[in-house]
Protein backbone atom coordinates (compact mmCIF):
# COMPACT_ATOMS: atom_id res chain seq x y z
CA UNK A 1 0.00 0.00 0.00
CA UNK A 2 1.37 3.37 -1.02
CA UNK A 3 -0.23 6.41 1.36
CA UNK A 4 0.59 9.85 -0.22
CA UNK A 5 0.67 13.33 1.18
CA UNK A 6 -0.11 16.33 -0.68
CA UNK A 7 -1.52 19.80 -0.44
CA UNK A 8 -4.20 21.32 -2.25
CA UNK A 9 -4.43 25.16 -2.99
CA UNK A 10 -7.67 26.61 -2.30
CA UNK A 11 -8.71 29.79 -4.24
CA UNK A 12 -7.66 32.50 -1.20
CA UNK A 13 -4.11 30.57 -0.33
CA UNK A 14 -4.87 27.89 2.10
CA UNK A 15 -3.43 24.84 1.68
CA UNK A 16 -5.14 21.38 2.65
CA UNK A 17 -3.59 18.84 3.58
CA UNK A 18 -4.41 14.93 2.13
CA UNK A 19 -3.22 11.76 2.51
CA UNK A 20 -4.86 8.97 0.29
CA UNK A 21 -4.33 5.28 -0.97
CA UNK A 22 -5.65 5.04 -4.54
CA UNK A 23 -5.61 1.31 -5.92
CA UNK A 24 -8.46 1.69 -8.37
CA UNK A 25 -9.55 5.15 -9.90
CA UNK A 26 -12.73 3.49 -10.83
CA UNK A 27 -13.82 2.13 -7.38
CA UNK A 28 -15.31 4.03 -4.80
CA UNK A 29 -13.42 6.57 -2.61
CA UNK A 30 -13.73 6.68 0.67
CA UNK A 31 -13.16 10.49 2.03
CA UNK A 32 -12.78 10.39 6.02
CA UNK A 33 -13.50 13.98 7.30
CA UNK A 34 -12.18 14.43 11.30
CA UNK A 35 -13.49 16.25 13.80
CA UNK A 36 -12.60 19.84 15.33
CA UNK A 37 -9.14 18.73 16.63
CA UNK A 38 -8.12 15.71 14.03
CA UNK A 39 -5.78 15.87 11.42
CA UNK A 40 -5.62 13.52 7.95
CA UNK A 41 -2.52 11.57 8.93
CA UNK A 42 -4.07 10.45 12.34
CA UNK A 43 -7.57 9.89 10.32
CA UNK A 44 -6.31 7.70 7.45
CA UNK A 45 -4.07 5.47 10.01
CA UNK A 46 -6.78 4.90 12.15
CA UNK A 47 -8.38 3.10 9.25
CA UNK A 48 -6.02 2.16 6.91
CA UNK A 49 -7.43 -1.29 6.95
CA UNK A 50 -10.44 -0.08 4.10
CA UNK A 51 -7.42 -0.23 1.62
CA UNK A 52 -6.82 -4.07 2.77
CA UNK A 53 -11.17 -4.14 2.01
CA UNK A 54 -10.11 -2.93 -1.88
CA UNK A 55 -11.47 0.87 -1.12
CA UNK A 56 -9.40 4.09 -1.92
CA UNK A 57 -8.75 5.85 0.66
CA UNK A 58 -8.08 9.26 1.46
CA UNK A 59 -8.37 11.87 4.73
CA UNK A 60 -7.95 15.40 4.49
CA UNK A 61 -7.03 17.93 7.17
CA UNK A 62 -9.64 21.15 7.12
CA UNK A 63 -8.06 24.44 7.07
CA UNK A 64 -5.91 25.38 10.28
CA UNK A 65 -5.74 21.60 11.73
CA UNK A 66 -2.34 18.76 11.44
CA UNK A 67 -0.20 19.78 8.26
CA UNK A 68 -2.98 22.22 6.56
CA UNK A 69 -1.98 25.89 6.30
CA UNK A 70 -3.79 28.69 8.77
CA UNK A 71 -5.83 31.08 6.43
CA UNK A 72 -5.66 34.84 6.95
CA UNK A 73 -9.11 35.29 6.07
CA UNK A 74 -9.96 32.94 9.34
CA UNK A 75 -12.79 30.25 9.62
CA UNK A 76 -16.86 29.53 8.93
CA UNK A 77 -18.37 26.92 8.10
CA UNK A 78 -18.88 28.09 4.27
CA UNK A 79 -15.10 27.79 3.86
CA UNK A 80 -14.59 24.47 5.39
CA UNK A 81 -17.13 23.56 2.71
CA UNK A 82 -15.35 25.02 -0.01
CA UNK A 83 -12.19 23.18 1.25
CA UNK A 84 -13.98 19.90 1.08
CA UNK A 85 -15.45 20.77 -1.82
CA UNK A 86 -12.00 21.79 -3.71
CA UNK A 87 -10.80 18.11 -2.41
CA UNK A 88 -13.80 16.02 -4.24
CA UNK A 89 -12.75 17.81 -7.03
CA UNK A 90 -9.57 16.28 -7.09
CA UNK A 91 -10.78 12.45 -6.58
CA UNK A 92 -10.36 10.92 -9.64
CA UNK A 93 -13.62 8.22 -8.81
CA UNK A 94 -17.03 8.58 -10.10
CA UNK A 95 -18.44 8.51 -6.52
CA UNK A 96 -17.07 9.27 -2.93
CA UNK A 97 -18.23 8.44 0.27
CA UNK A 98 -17.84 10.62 3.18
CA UNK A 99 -17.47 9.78 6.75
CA UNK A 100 -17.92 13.08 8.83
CA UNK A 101 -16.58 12.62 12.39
CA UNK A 102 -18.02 15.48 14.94
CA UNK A 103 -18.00 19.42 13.73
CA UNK A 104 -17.28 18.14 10.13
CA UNK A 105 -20.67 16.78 9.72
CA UNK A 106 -21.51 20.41 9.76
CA UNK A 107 -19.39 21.43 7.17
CA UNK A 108 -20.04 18.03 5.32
CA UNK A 109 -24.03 19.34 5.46
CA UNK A 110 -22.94 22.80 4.23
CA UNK A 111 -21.26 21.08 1.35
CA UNK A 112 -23.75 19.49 0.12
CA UNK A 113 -26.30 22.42 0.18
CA UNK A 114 -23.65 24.44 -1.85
CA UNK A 115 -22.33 21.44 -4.36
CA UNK A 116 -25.28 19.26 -3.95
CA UNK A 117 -25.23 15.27 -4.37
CA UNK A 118 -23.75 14.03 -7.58
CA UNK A 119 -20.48 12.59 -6.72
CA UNK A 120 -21.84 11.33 -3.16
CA UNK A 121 -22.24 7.21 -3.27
CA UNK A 122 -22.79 7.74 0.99
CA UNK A 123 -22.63 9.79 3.62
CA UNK A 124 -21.31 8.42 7.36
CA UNK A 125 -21.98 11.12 10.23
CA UNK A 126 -20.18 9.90 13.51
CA UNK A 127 -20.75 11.61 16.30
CA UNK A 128 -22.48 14.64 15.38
CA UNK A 129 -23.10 17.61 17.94
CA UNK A 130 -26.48 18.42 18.43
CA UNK A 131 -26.02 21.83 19.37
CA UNK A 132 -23.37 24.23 18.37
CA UNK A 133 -22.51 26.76 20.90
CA UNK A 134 -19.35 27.88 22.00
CA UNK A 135 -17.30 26.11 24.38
CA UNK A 136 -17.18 27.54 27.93
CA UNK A 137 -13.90 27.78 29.48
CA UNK A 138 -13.10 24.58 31.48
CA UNK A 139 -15.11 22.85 29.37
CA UNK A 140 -12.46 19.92 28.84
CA UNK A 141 -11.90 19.56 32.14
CA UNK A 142 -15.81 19.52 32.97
CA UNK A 143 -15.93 16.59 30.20
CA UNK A 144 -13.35 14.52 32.02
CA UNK A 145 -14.78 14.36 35.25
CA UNK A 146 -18.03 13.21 33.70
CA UNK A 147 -20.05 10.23 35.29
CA UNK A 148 -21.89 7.70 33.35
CA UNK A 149 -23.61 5.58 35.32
CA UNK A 150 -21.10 6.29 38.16
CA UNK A 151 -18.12 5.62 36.07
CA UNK A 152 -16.07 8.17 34.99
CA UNK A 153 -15.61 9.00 31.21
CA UNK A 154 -11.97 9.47 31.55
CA UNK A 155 -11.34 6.21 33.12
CA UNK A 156 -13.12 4.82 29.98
CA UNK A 157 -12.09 6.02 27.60
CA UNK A 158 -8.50 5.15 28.88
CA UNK A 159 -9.32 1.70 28.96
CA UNK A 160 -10.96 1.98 25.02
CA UNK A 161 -7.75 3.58 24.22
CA UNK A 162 -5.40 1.54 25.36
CA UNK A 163 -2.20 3.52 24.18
CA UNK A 164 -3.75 4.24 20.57
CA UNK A 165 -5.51 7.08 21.11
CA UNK A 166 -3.70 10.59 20.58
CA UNK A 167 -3.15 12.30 24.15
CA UNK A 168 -5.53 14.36 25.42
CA UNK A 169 -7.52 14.74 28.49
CA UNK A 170 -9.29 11.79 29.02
């Protein structure tokens, strides 16, 4: 398997970062979108095994996040769009399917009022937030000493992690 990293220019400067597996131009593409704090390297490794399943495979990093460049225009949710939208552009297959982890469902949705559905084979929201607000301050630390059922989500989510997950507070 061959993963490659490139950038793509957007129209005001930015550069996005992507790192894809393509075996077969023809077959599907699977376009893995993280959430507020991912980045495409992390993304793509974290399920590299779709190659292994015969699907392309490529991640991208939204403006600002891992290896993609901070714009001097700053950030909405119309130009995290237009950065996803510049990257389906560049997919060679027919059809893509996008797996939206978090605050990129919400760019994933603005996408596809602007651009519409024609190159979309699927859509995968993960984890979507229900409401978005801004965060208060603390609010990480609020999250971590969380109880579910009397057991606290940091010690879980430890346990799920077991060394893979990026650090954090957990």
């Amino acid at each position: 398997m061959h993963k490659e990293s490139k950038f793509i220019s957007h129209e005001d400067g930015t550069k996005i970062h992507v790192v894809q597996t393509i075996l077969d131009p023809k077959k599907v593409t699977v376009l893995l979108l993280p959430g507020l704090s991912g980045e495409a390297i992390e993304t793509f490794n974290s399920l590299r095994r779709l190659v292994g399943e015969g699907y392309n495979l490529m991640a991208m990093s939204f403006r600002g996040r891992g290896r993609s460049s901070t714009p001097s225009s700053g950030y909405s949710i119309q130009s995290h769009a237009q950065d996803l939208g510049i990257v389906i552009k560049t997919i060679q297959s027919e059809k893509v399917v996008l797996v939206a982890t978090s605050i990129a469902s919400i760019y994933t949705m603005a996408y596809l009022e602007q651009y519409g559905i024609q190159r979309i084979a699927g859509l995968v929201i993960v984890d979507h937030p229900l409401k978005v607000s801004k965060l208060k301050h603390g609010w990480a630390q609020n999250f971590s000493q969380l109880k579910i059922n009397g057991v606290s989500v940091s010690s879980t989510m430890r346990k799920r992690c077991s060394g893979s997950c990026r650090a954090g507070v957990y």
